[in-house]
PDB file of N, CA and C in Angstrom:
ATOM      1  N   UNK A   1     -13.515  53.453   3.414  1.00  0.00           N
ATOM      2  CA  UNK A   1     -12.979  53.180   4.744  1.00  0.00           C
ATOM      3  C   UNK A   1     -13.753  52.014   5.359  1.00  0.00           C
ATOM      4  N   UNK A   2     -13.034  50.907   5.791  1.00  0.00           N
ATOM      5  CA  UNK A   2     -13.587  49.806   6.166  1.00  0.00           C
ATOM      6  C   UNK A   2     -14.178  50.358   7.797  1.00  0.00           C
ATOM      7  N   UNK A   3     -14.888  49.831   8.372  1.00  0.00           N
ATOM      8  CA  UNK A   3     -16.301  50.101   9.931  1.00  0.00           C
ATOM      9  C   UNK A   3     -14.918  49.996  10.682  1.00  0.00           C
ATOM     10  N   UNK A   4     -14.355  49.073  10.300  1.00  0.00           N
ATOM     11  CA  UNK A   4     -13.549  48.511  11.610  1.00  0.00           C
ATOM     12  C   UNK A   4     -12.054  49.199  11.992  1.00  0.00           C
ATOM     13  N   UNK A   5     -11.914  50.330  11.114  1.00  0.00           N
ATOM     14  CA  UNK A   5     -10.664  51.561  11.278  1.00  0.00           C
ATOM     15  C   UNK A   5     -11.982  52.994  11.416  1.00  0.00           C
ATOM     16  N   UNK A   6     -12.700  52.777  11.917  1.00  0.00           N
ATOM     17  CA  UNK A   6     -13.197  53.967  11.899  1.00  0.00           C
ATOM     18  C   UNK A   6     -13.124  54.607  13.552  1.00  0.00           C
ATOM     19  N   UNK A   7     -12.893  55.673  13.899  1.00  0.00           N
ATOM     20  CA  UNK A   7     -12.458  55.627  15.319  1.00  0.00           C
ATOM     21  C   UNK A   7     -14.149  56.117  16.024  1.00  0.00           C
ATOM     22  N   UNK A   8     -14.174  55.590  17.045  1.00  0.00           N
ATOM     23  CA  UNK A   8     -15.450  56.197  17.574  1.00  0.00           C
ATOM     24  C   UNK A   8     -15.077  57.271  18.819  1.00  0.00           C
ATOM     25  N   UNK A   9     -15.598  58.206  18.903  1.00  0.00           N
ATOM     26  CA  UNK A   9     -16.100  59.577  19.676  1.00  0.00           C
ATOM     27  C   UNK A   9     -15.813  59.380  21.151  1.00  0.00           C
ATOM     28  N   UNK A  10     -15.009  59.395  22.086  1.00  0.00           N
ATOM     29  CA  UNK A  10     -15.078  58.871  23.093  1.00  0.00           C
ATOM     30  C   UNK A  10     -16.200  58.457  23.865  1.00  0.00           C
ATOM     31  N   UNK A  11     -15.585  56.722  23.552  1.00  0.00           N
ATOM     32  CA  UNK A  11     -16.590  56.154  23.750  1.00  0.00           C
ATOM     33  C   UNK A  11     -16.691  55.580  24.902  1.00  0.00           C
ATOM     34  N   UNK A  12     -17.044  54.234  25.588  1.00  0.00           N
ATOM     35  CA  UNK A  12     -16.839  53.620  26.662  1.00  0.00           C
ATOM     36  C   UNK A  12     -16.945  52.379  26.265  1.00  0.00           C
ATOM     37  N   UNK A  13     -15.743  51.857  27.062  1.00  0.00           N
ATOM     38  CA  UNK A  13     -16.141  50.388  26.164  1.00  0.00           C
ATOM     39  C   UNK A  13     -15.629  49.393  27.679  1.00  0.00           C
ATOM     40  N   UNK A  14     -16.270  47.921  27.667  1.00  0.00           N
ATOM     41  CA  UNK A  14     -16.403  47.269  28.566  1.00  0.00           C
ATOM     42  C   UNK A  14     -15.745  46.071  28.273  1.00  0.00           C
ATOM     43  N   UNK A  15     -14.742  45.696  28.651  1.00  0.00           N
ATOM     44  CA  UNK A  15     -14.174  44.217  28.463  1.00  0.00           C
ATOM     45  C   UNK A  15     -14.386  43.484  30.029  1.00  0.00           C
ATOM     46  N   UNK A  16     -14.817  42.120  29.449  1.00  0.00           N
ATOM     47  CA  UNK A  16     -14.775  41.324  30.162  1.00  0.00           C
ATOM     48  C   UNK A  16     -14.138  40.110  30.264  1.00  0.00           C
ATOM     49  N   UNK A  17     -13.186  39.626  30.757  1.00  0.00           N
ATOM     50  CA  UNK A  17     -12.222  38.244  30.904  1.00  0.00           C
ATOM     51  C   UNK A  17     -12.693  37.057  31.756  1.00  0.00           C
ATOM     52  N   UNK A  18     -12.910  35.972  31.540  1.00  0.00           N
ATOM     53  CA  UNK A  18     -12.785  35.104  32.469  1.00  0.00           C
ATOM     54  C   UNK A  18     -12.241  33.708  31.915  1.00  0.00           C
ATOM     55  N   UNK A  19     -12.177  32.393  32.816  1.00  0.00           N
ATOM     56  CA  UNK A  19     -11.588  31.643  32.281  1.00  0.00           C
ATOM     57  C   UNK A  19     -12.409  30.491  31.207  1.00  0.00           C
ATOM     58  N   UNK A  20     -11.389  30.243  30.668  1.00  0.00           N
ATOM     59  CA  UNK A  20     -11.999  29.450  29.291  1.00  0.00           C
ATOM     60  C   UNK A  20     -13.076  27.655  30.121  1.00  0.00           C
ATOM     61  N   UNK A  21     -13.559  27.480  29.283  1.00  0.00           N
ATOM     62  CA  UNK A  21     -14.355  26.350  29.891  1.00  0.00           C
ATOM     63  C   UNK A  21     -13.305  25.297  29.980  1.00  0.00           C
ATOM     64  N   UNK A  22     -12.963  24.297  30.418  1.00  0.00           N
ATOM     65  CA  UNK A  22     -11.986  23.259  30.755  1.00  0.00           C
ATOM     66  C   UNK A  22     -10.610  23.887  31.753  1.00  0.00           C
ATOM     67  N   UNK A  23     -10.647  24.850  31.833  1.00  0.00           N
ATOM     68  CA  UNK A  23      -9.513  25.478  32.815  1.00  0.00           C
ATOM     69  C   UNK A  23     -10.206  25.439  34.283  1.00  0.00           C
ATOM     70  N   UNK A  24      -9.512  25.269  35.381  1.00  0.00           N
ATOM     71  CA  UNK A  24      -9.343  25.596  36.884  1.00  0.00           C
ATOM     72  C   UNK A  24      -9.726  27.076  36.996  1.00  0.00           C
ATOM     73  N   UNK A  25     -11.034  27.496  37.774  1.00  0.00           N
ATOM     74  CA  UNK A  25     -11.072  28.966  38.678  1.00  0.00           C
ATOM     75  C   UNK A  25     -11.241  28.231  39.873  1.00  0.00           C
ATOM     76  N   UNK A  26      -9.858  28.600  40.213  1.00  0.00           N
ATOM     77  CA  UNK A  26      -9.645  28.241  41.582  1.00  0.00           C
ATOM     78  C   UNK A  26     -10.635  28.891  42.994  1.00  0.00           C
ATOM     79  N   UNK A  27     -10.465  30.111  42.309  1.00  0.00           N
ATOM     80  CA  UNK A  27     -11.234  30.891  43.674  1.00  0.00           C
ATOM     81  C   UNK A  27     -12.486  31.068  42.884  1.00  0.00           C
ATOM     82  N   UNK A  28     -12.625  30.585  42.317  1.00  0.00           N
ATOM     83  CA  UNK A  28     -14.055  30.239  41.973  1.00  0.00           C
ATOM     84  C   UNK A  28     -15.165  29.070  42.854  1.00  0.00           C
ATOM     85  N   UNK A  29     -14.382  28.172  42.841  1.00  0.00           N
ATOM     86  CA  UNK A  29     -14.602  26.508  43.527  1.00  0.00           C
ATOM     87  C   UNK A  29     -14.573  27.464  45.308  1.00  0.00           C
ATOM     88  N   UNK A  30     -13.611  27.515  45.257  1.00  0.00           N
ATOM     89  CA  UNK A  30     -13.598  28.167  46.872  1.00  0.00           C
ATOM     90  C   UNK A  30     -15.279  29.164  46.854  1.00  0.00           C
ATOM     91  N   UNK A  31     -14.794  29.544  46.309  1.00  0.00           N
ATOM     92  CA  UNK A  31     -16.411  30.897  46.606  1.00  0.00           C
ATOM     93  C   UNK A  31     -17.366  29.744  46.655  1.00  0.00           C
ATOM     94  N   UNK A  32     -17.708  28.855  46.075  1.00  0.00           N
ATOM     95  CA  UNK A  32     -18.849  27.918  45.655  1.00  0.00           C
ATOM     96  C   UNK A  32     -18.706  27.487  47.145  1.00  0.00           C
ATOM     97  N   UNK A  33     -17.565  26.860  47.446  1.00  0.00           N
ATOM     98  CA  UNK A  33     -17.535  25.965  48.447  1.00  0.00           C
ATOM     99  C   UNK A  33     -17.753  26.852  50.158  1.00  0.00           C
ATOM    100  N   UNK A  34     -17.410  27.866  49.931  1.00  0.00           N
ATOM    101  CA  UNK A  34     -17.847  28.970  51.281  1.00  0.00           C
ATOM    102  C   UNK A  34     -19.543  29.398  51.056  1.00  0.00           C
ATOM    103  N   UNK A  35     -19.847  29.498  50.021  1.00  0.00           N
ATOM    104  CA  UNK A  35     -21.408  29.429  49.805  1.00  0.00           C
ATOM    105  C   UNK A  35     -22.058  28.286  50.697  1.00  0.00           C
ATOM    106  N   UNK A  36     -21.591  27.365  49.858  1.00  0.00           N
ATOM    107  CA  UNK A  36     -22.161  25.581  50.634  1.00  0.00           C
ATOM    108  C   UNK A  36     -22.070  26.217  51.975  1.00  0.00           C
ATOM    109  N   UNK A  37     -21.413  26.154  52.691  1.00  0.00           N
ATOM    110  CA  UNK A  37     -20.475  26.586  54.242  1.00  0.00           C
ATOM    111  C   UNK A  37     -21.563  27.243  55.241  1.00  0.00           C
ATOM    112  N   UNK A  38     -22.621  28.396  54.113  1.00  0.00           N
ATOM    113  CA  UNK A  38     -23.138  28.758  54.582  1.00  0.00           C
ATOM    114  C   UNK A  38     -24.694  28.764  54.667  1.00  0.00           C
ATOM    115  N   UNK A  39     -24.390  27.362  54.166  1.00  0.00           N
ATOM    116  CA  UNK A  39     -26.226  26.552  54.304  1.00  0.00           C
ATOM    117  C   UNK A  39     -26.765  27.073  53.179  1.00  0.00           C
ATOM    118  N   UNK A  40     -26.215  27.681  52.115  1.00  0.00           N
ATOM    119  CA  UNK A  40     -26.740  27.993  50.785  1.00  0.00           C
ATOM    120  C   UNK A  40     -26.745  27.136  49.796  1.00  0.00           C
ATOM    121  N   UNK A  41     -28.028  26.410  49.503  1.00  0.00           N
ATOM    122  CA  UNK A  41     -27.405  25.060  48.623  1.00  0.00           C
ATOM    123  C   UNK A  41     -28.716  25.214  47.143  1.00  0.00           C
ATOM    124  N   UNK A  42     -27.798  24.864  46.190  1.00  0.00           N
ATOM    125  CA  UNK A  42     -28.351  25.092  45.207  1.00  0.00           C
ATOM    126  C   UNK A  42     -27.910  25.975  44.061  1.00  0.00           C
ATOM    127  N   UNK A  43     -26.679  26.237  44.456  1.00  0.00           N
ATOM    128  CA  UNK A  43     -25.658  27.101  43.877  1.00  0.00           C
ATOM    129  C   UNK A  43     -24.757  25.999  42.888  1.00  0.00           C
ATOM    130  N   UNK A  44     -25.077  25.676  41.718  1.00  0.00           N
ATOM    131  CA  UNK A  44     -24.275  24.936  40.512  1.00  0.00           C
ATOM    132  C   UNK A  44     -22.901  25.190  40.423  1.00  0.00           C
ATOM    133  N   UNK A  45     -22.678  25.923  40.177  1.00  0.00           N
ATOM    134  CA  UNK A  45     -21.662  26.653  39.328  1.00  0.00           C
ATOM    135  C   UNK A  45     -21.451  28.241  40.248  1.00  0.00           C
ATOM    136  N   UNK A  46     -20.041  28.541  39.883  1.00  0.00           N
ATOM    137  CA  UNK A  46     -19.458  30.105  40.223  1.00  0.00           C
ATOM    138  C   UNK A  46     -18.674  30.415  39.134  1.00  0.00           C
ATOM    139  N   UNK A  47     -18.339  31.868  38.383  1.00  0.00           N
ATOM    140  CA  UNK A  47     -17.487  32.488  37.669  1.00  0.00           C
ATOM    141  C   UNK A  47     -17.478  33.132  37.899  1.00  0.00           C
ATOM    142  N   UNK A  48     -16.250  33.488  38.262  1.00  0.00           N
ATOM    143  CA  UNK A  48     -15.736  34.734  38.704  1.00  0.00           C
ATOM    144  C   UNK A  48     -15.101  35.302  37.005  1.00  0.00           C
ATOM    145  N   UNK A  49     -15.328  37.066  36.929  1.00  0.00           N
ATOM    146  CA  UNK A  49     -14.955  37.394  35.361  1.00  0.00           C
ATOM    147  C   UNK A  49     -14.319  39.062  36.377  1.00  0.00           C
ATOM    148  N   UNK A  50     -13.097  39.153  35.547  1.00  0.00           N
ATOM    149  CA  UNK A  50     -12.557  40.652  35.447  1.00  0.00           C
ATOM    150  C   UNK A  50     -13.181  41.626  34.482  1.00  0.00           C
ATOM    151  N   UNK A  51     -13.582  42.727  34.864  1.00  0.00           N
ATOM    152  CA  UNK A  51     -14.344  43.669  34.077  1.00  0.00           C
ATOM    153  C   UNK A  51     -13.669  44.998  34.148  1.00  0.00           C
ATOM    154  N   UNK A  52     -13.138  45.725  33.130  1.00  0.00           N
ATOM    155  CA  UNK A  52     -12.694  46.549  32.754  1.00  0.00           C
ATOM    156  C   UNK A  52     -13.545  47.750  31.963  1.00  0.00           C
ATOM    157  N   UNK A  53     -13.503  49.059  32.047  1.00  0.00           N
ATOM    158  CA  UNK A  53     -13.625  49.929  31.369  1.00  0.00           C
ATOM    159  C   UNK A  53     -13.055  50.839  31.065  1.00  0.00           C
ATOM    160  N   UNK A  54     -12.969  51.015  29.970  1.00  0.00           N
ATOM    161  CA  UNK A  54     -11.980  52.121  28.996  1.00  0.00           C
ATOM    162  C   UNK A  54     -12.715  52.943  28.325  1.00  0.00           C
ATOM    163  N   UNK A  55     -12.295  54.369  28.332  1.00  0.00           N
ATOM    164  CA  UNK A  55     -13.061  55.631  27.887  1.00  0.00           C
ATOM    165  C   UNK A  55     -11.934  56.154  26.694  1.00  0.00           C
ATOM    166  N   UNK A  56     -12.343  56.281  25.605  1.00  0.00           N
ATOM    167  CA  UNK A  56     -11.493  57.088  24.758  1.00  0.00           C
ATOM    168  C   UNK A  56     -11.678  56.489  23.497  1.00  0.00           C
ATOM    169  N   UNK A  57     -11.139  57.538  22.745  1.00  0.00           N
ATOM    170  CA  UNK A  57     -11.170  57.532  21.196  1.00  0.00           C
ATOM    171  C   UNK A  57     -10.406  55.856  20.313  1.00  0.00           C
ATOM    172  N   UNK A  58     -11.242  54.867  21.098  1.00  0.00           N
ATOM    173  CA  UNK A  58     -10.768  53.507  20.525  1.00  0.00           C
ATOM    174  C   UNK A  58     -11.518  53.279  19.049  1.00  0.00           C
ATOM    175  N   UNK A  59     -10.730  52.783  18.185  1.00  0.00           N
ATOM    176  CA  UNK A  59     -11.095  52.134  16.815  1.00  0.00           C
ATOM    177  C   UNK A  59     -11.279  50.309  17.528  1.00  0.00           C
ATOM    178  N   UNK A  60     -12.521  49.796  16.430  1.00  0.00           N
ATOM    179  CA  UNK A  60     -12.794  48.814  17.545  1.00  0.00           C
ATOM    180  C   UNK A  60     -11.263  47.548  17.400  1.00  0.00           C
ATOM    181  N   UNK A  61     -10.306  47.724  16.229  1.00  0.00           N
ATOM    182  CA  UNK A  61      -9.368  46.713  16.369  1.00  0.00           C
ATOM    183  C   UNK A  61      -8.334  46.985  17.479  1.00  0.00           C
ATOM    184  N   UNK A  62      -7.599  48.424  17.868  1.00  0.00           N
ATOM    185  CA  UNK A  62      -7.918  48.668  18.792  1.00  0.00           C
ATOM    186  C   UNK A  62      -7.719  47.876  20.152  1.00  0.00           C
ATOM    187  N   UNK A  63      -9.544  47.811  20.110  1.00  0.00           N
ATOM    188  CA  UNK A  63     -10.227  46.961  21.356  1.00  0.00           C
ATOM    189  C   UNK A  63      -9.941  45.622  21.101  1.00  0.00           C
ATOM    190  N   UNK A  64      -9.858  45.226  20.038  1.00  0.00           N
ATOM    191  CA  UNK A  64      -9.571  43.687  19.955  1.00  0.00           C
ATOM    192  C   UNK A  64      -7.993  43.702  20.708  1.00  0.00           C
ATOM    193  N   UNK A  65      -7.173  44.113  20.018  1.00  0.00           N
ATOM    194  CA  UNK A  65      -5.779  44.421  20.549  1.00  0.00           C
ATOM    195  C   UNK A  65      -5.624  43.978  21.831  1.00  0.00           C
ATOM    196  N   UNK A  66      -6.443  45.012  22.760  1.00  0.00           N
ATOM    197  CA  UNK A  66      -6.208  45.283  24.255  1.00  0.00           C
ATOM    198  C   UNK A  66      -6.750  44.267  25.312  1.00  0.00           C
ATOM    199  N   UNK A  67      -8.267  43.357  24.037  1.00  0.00           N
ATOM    200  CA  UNK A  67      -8.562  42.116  25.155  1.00  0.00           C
ATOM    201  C   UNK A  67      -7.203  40.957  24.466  1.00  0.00           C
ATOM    202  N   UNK A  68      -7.306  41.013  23.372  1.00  0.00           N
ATOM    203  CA  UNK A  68      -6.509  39.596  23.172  1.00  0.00           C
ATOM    204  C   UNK A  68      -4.904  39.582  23.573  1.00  0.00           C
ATOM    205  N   UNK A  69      -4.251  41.089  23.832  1.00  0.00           N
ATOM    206  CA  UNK A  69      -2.981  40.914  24.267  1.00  0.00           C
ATOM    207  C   UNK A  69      -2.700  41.414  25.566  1.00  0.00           C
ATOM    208  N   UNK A  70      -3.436  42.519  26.378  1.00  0.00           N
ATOM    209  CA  UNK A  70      -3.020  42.276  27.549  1.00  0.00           C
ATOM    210  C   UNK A  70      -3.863  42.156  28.467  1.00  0.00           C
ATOM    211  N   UNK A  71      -5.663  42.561  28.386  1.00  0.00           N
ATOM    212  CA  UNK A  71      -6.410  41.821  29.726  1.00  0.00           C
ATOM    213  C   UNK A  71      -7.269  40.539  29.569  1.00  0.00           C
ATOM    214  N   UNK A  72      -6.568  39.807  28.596  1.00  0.00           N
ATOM    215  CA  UNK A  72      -6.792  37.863  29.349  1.00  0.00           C
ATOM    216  C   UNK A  72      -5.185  37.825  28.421  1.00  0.00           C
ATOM    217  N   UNK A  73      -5.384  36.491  29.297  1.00  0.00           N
ATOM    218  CA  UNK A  73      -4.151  35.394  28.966  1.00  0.00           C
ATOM    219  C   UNK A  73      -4.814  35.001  28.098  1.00  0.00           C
ATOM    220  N   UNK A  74      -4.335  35.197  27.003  1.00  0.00           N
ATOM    221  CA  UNK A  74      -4.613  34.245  25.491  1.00  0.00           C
ATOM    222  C   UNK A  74      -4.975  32.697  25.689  1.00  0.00           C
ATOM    223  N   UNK A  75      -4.351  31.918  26.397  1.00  0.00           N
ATOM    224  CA  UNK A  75      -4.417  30.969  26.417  1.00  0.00           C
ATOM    225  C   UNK A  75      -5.335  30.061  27.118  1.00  0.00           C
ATOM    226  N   UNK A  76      -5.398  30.492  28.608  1.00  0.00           N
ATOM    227  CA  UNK A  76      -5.992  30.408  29.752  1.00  0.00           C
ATOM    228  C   UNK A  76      -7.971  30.905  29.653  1.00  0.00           C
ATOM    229  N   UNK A  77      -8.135  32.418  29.184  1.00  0.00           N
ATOM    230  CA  UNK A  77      -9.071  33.266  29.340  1.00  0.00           C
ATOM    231  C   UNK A  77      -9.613  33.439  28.297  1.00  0.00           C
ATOM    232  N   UNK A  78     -10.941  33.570  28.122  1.00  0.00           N
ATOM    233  CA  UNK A  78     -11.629  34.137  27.151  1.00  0.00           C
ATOM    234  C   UNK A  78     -11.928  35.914  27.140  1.00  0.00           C
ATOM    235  N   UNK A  79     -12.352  36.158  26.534  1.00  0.00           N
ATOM    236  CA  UNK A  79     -12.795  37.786  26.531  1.00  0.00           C
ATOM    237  C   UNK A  79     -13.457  38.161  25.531  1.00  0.00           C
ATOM    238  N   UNK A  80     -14.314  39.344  25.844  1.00  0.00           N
ATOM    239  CA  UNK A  80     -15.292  40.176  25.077  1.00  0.00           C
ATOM    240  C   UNK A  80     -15.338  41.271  25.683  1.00  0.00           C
ATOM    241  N   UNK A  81     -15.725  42.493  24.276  1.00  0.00           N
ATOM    242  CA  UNK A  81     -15.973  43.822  24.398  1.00  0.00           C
ATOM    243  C   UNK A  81     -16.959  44.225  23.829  1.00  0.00           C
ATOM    244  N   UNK A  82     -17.489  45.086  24.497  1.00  0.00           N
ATOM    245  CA  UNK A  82     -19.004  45.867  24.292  1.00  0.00           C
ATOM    246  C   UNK A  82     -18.608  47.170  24.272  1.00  0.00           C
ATOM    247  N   UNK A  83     -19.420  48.006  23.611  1.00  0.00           N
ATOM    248  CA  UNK A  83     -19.281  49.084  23.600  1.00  0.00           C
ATOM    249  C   UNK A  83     -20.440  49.534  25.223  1.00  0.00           C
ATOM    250  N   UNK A  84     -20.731  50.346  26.113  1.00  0.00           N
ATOM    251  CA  UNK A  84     -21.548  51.010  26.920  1.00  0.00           C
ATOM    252  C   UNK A  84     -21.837  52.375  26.775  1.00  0.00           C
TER     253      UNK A  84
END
């Protein structure tokens, strides 16, 4: 039996989405820019990331499944899963 059909024990597992490097986070720039706003300077960069957790008897392909087809846009978003 290959690791990667093996089902794990209800588990908890953590996906995280955000957008790919060369894409627009719009309300990203905004957050940055209401930071500035508020005499906070020194702030580079903002990413904003969607974080998900799922409890249950997932096999980890599975988990691949569930980030790459429905919590990011394939195209747009990156994503990763951890087990917790």
């Amino acid at each position: 039996m290959d690791i990667s059909d093996k089902k794990i024990a209800s588990a908890t597992w953590r996906f995280l989405s955000r957008y790919r490097p060369g894409f627009l986070d719009a309300e990203a720039e905004r957050l940055k820019e209401d930071i500035a706003d508020l005499g906070v300077s020194g702030v580079e960069k903002v990413e904003i990331a969607a974080v998900y957790y799922c409890r249950g008897d997932l096999k980890p392909a599975e988990c691949d499944k569930l980030g790459a087809m429905l919590l990011a846009d394939p195209i747009t978003r990156e994503w990763e899963v951890e087990e917790v």
